[in-house]
Each structure stands twice: as C-alpha cells, then as structure tokens.
N, C-alpha and C. Protein backbone atom coordinates (compact mmCIF):
# COMPACT_ATOMS: atom_id res chain seq x y z
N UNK A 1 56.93 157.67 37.08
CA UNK A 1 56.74 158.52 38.25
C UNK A 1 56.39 157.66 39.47
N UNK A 2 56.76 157.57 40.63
CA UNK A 2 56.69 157.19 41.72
C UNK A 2 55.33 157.85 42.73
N UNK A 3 54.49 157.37 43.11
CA UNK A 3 53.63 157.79 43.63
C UNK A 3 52.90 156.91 45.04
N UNK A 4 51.87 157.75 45.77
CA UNK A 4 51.39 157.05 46.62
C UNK A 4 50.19 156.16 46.53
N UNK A 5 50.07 154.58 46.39
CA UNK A 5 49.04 154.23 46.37
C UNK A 5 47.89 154.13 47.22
N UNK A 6 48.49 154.64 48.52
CA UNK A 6 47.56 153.99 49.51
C UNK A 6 47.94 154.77 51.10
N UNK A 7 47.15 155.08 51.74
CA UNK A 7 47.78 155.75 53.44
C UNK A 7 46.95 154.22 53.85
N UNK A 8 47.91 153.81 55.16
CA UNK A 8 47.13 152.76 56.08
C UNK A 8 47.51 152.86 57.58
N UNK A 9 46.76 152.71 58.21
CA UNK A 9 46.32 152.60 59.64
C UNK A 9 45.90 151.80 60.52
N UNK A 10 46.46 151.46 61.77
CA UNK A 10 45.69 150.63 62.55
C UNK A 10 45.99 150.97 64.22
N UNK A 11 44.87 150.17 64.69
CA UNK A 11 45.15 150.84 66.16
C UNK A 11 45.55 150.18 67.33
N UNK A 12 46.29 148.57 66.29
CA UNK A 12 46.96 147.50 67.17
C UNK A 12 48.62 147.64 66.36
N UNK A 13 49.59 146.95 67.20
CA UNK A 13 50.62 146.82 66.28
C UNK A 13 50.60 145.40 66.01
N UNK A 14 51.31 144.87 64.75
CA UNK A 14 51.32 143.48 64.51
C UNK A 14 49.95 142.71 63.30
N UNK A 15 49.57 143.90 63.07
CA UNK A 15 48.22 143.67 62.43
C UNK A 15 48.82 144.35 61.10
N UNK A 16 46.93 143.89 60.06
CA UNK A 16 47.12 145.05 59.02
C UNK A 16 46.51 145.83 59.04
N UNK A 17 46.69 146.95 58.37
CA UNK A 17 46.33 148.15 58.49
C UNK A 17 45.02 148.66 57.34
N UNK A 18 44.43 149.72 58.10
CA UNK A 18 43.18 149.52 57.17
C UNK A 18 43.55 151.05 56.23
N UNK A 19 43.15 151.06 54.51
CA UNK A 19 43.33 152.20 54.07
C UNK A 19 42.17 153.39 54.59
N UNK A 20 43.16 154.79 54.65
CA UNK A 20 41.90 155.36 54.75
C UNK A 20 42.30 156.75 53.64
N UNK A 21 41.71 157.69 53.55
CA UNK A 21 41.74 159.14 52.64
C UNK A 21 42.88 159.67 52.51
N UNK A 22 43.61 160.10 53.79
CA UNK A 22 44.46 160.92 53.50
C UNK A 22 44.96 160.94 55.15
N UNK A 23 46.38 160.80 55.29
CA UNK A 23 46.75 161.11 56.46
C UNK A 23 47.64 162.09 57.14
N UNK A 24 47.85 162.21 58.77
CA UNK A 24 48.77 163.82 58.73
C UNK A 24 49.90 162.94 58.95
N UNK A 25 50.87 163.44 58.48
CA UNK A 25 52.20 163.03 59.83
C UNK A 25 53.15 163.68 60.21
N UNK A 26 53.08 163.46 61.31
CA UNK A 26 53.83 164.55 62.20
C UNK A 26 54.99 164.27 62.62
N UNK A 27 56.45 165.22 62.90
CA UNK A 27 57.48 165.19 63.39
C UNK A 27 57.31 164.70 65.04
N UNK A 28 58.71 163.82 65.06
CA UNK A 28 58.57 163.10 66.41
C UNK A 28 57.77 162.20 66.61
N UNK A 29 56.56 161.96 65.14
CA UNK A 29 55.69 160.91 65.53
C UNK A 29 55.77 160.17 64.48
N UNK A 30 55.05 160.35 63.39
CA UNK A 30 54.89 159.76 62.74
C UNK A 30 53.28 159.74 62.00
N UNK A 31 52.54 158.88 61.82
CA UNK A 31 51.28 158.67 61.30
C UNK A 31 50.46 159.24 62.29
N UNK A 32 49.95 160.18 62.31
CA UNK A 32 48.69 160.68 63.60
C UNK A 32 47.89 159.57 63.72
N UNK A 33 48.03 158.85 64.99
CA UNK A 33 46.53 157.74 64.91
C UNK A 33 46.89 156.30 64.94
N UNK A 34 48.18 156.30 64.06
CA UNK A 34 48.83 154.50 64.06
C UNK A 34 49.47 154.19 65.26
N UNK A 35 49.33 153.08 65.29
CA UNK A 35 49.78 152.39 66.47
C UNK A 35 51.11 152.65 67.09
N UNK A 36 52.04 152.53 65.43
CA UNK A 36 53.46 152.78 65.57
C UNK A 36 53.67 153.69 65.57
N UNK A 37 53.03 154.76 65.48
CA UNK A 37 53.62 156.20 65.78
C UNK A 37 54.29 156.76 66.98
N UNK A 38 55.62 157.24 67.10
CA UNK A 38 56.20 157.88 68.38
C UNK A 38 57.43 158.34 68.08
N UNK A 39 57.89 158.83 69.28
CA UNK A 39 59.00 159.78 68.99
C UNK A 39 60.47 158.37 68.58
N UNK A 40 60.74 157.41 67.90
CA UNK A 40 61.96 156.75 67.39
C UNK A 40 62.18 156.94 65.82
N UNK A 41 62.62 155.59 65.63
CA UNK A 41 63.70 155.61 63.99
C UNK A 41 62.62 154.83 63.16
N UNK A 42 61.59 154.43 63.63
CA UNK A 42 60.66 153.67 62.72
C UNK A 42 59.33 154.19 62.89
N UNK A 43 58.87 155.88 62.64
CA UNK A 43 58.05 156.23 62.78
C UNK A 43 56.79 155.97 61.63
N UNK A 44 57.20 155.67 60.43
CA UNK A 44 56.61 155.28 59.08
C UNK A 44 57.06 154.05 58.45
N UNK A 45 56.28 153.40 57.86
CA UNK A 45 56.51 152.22 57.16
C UNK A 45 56.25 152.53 55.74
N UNK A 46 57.20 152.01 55.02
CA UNK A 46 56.53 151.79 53.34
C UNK A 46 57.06 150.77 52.67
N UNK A 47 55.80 150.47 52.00
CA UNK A 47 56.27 149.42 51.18
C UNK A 47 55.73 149.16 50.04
N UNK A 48 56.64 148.98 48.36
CA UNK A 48 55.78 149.12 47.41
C UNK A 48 55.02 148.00 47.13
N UNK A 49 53.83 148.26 46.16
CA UNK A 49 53.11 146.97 45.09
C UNK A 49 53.80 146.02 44.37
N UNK A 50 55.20 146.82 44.08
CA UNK A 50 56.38 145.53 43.59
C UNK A 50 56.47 144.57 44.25
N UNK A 51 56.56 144.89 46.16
CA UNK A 51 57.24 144.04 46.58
C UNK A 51 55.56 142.98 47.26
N UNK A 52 54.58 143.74 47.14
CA UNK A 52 53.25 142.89 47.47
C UNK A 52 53.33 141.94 46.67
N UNK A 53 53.53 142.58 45.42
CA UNK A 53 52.64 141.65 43.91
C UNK A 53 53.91 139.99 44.10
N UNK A 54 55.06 140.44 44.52
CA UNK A 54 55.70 138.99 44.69
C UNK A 54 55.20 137.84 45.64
N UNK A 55 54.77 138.19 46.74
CA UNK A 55 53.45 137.38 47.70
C UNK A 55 52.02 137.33 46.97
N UNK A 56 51.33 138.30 46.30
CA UNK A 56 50.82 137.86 45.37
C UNK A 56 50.91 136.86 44.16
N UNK A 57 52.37 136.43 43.74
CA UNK A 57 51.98 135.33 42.74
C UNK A 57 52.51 134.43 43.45
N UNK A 58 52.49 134.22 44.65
CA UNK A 58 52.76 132.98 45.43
C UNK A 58 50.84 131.85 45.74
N UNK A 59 50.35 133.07 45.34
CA UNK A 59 49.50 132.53 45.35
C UNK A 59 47.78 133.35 46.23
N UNK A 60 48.56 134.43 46.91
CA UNK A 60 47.91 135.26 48.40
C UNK A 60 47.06 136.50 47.06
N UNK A 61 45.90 136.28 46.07
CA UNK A 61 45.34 137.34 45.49
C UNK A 61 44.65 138.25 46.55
N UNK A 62 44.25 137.82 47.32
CA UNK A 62 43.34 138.59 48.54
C UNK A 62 44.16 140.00 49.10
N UNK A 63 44.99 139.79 48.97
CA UNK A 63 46.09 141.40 49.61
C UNK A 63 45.86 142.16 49.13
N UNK A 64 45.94 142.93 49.81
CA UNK A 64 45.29 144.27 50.10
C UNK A 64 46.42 145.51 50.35
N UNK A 65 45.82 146.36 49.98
CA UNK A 65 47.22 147.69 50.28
C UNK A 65 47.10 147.73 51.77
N UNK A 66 48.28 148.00 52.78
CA UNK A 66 48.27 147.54 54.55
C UNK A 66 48.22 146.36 55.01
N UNK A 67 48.14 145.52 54.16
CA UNK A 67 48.61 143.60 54.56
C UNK A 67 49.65 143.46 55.04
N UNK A 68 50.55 144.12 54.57
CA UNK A 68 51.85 143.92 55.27
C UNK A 68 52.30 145.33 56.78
N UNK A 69 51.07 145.52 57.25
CA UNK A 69 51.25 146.63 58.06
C UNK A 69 51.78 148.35 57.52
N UNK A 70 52.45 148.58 56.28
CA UNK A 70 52.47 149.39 56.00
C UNK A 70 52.09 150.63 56.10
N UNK A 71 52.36 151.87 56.40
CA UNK A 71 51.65 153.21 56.34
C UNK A 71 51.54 153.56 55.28
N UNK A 72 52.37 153.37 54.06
CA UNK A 72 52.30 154.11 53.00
C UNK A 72 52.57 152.71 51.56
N UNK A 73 51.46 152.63 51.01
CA UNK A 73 51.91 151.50 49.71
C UNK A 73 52.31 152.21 48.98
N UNK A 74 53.29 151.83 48.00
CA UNK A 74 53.74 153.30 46.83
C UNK A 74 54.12 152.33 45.66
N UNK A 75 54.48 152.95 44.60
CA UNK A 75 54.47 152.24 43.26
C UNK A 75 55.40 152.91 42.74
N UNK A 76 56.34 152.02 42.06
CA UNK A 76 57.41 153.19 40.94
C UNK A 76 58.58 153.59 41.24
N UNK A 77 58.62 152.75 42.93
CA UNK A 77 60.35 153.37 43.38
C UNK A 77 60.66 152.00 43.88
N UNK A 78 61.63 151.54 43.85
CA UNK A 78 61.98 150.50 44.77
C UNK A 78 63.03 150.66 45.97
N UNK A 79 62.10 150.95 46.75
CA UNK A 79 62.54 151.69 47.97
C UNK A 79 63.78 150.43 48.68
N UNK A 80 63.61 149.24 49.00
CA UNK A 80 64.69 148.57 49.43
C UNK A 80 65.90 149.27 48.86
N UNK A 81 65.61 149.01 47.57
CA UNK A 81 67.42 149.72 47.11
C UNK A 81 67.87 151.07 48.06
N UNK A 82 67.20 152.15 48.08
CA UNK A 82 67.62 153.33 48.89
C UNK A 82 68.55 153.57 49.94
N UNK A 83 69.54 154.05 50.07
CA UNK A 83 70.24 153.86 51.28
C UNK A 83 69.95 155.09 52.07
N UNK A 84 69.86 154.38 53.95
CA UNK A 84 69.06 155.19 54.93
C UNK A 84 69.88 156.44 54.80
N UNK A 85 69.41 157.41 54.75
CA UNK A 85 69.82 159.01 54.57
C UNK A 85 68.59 159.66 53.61
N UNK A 86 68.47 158.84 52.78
CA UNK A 86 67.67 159.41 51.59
C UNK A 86 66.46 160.02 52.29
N UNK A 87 66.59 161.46 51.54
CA UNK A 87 65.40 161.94 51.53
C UNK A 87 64.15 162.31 50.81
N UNK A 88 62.63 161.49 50.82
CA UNK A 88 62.17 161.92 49.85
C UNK A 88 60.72 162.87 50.21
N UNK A 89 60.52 163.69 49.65
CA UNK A 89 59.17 164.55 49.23
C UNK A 89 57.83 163.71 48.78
N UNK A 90 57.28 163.37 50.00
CA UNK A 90 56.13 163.27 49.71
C UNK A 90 54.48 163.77 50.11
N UNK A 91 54.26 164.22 49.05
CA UNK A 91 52.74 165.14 49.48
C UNK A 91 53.31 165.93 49.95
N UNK A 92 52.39 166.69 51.38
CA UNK A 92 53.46 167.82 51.61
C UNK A 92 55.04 167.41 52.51
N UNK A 93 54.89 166.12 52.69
CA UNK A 93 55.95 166.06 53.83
C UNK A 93 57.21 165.83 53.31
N UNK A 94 58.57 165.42 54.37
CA UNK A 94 59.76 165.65 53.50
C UNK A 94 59.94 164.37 54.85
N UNK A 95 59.93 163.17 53.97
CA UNK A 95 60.61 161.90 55.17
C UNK A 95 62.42 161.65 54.81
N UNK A 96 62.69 161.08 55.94
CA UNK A 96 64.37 160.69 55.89
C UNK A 96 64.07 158.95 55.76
N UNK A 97 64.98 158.20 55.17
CA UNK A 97 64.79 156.76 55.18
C UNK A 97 65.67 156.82 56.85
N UNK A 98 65.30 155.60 57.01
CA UNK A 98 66.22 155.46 58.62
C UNK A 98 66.67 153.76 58.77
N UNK A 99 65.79 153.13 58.42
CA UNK A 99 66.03 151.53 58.44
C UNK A 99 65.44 150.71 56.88
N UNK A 100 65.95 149.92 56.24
CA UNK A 100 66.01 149.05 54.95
C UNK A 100 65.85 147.61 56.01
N UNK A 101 64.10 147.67 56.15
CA UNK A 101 64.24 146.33 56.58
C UNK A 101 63.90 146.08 58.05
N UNK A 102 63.58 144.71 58.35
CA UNK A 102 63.07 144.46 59.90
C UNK A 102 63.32 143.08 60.07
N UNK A 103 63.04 143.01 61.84
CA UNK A 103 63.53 141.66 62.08
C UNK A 103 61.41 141.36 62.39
N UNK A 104 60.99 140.31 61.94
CA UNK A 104 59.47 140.29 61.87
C UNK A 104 59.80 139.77 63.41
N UNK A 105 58.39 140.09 64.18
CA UNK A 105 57.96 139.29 65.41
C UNK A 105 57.13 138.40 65.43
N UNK A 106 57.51 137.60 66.21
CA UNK A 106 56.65 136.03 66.49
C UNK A 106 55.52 136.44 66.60
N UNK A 107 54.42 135.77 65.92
CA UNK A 107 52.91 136.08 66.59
C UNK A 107 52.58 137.12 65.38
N UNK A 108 53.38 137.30 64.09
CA UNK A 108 53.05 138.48 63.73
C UNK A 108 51.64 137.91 62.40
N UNK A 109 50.47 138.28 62.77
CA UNK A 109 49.58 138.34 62.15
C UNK A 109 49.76 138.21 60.45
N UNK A 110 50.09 138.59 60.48
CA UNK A 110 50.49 139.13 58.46
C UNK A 110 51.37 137.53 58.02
N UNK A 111 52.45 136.76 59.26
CA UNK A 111 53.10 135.89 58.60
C UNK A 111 51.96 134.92 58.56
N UNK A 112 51.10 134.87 59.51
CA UNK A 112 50.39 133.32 59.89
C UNK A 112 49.63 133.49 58.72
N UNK A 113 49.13 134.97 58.22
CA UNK A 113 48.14 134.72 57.08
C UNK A 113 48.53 134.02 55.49
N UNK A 114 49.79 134.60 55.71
CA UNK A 114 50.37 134.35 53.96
C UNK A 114 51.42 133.15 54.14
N UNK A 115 52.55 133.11 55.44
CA UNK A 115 53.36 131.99 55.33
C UNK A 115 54.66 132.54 54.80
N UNK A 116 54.75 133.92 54.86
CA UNK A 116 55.62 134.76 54.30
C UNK A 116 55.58 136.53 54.87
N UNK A 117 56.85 136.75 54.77
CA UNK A 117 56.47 138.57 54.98
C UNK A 117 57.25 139.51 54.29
N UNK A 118 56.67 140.40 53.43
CA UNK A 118 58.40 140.59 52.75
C UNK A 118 58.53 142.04 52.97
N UNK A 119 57.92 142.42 54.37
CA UNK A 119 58.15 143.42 55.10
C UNK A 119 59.53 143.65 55.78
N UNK A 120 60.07 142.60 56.04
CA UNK A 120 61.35 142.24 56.51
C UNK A 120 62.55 142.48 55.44
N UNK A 121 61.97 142.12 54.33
CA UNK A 121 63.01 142.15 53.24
C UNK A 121 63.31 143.38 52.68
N UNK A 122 61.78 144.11 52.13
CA UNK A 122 61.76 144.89 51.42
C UNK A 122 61.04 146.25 52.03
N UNK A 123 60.51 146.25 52.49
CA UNK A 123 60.08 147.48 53.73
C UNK A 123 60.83 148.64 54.06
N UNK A 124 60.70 149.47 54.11
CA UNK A 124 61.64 150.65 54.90
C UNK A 124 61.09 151.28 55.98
N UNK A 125 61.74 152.19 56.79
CA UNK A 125 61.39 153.10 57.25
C UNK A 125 61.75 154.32 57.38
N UNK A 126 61.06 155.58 58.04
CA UNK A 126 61.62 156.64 57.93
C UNK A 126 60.98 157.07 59.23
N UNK A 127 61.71 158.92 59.01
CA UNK A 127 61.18 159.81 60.28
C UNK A 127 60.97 160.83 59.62
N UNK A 128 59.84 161.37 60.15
CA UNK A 128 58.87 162.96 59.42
C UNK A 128 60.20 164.22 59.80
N UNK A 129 60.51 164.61 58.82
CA UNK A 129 61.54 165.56 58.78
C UNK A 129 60.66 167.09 59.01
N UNK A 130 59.97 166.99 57.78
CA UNK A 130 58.54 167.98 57.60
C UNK A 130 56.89 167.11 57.49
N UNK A 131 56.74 168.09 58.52
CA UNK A 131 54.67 167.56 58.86
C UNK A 131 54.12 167.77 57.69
N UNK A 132 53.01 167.55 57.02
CA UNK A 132 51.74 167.29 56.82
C UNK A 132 51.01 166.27 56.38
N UNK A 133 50.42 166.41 55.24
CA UNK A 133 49.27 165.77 54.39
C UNK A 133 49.93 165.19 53.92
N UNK A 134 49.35 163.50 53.27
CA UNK A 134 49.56 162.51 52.45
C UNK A 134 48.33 161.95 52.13
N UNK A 135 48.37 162.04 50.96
CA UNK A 135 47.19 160.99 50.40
C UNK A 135 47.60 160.32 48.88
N UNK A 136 46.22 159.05 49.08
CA UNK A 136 46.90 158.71 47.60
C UNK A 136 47.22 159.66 46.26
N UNK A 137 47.89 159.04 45.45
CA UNK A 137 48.23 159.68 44.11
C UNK A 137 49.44 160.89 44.32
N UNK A 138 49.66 161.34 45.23
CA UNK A 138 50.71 162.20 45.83
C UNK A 138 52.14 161.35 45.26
N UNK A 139 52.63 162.56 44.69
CA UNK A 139 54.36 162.27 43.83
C UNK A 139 55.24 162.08 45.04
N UNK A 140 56.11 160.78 44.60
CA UNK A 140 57.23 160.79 45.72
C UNK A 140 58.03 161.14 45.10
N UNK A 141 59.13 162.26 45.60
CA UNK A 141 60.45 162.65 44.56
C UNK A 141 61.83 162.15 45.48
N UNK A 142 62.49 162.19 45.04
CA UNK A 142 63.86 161.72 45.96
C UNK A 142 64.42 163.06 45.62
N UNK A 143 65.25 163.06 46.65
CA UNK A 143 65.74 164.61 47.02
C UNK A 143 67.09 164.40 47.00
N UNK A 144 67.72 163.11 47.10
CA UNK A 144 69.52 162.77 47.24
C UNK A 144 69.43 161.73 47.01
C-alpha cells in the first residue's frame, strides 16, 4: 500500500522543509502556508523514502523527511515512473501529476548539504484538482 509519510513546509524557497501534523491544500495553490504555493504547474512536491534512502546510503544518515524540500514524503509508489496526467487520491484530496522532475537552482541549500539532489531526478509534481486534508499515514491510490 502506498501511503503518506510525512506533510512538509517552509516559509523560504530553496530550503528544507520542516514536518508538521497535517496539511490543507488548496486548488490554484497548493500547500496553505509553503513557500511554493500559487496559482502554476508545480504547486506540490513529492518525493518518496525510496528515492531519500539512495542519498542515504551515500552516506547523508541525518535526512530527514523535507530535506529535499518536499511537501509530501510517501512510501510504496514510485512516483518518477508515473506519467504527468496521473491522477492520484490522497487523504481527502485528488492531485494531477504535472512535471517528473526539475532543473535544481544554484544556491540550492539541500545540494551544498549532501553534494547531491535527487529531487531533480526523482521528484514530481502536481496541482490540487480537489482541496483538503493530508496527513501522515493517509492512502495514496492512483486513479489512471
């Protein structure tokens, strides 16, 4: 089963993000509160523990769920594979994938720490199709 490990937040962009309880997210925006939230194609970030735990045996044990800026850590899907259309159900919300991947920016906090980012590689994003609640342990289902 595919699930949520983690909601994360921050109130700079380029940083990591800190976990917190449970978050809203809203259409046209995204994460109520995150930095990156707004009306475009990269309103949410996710990224699983699969793709942490590989910067983890590089040597980086200290990571943390939101190290890699992430909104959402998840476990059990390997979201890179997904192609952008997909829609999945999570908690109450219903996200669209939109981008497989990023070009990282210079200066970006997360590379200088580890020497690596595999936010770029393996990362996705989406846009809030349907608003609400997310918190951890919440089932992600794929819908297509």
């Amino acid at each position: 089963m595919a699930k949520v490990l983690a909601i994360n937040i921050s109130k700079e962009k380029g940083q990591p993000k800190q976990a917190i309880g449970k978050g809203y997210f809203e259409v046209n925006c995204g994460l109520n509160g995150d930095a990156h939230a707004g009306d475009w194609h990269r309103q949410v970030s996710l990224l699983g523990t699969e793709s942490i735990d590989k910067i983890r045996r590089m040597g980086f044990d200290n990571l943390e769920t939101g190290s890699f800026a992430e909104n959402i850590t998840t476990e059990g899907i390997m979201l890179f594979e997904l192609p952008v259309g997909t829609k999945l159900k999570v908690g109450e919300t219903l996200l669209e994938v939109t981008q497989i991947g990023k070009e990282c920016h210079l200066g970006c906090a997360i590379r200088e720490k580890t020497g690596d980012c595999v936010m770029p590689r393996e990362g996705i994003f989406a846009k809030v199709i349907t608003p609400g609640w997310i918190k951890p342990e919440d089932e992600i289902e794929r819908l297509n």
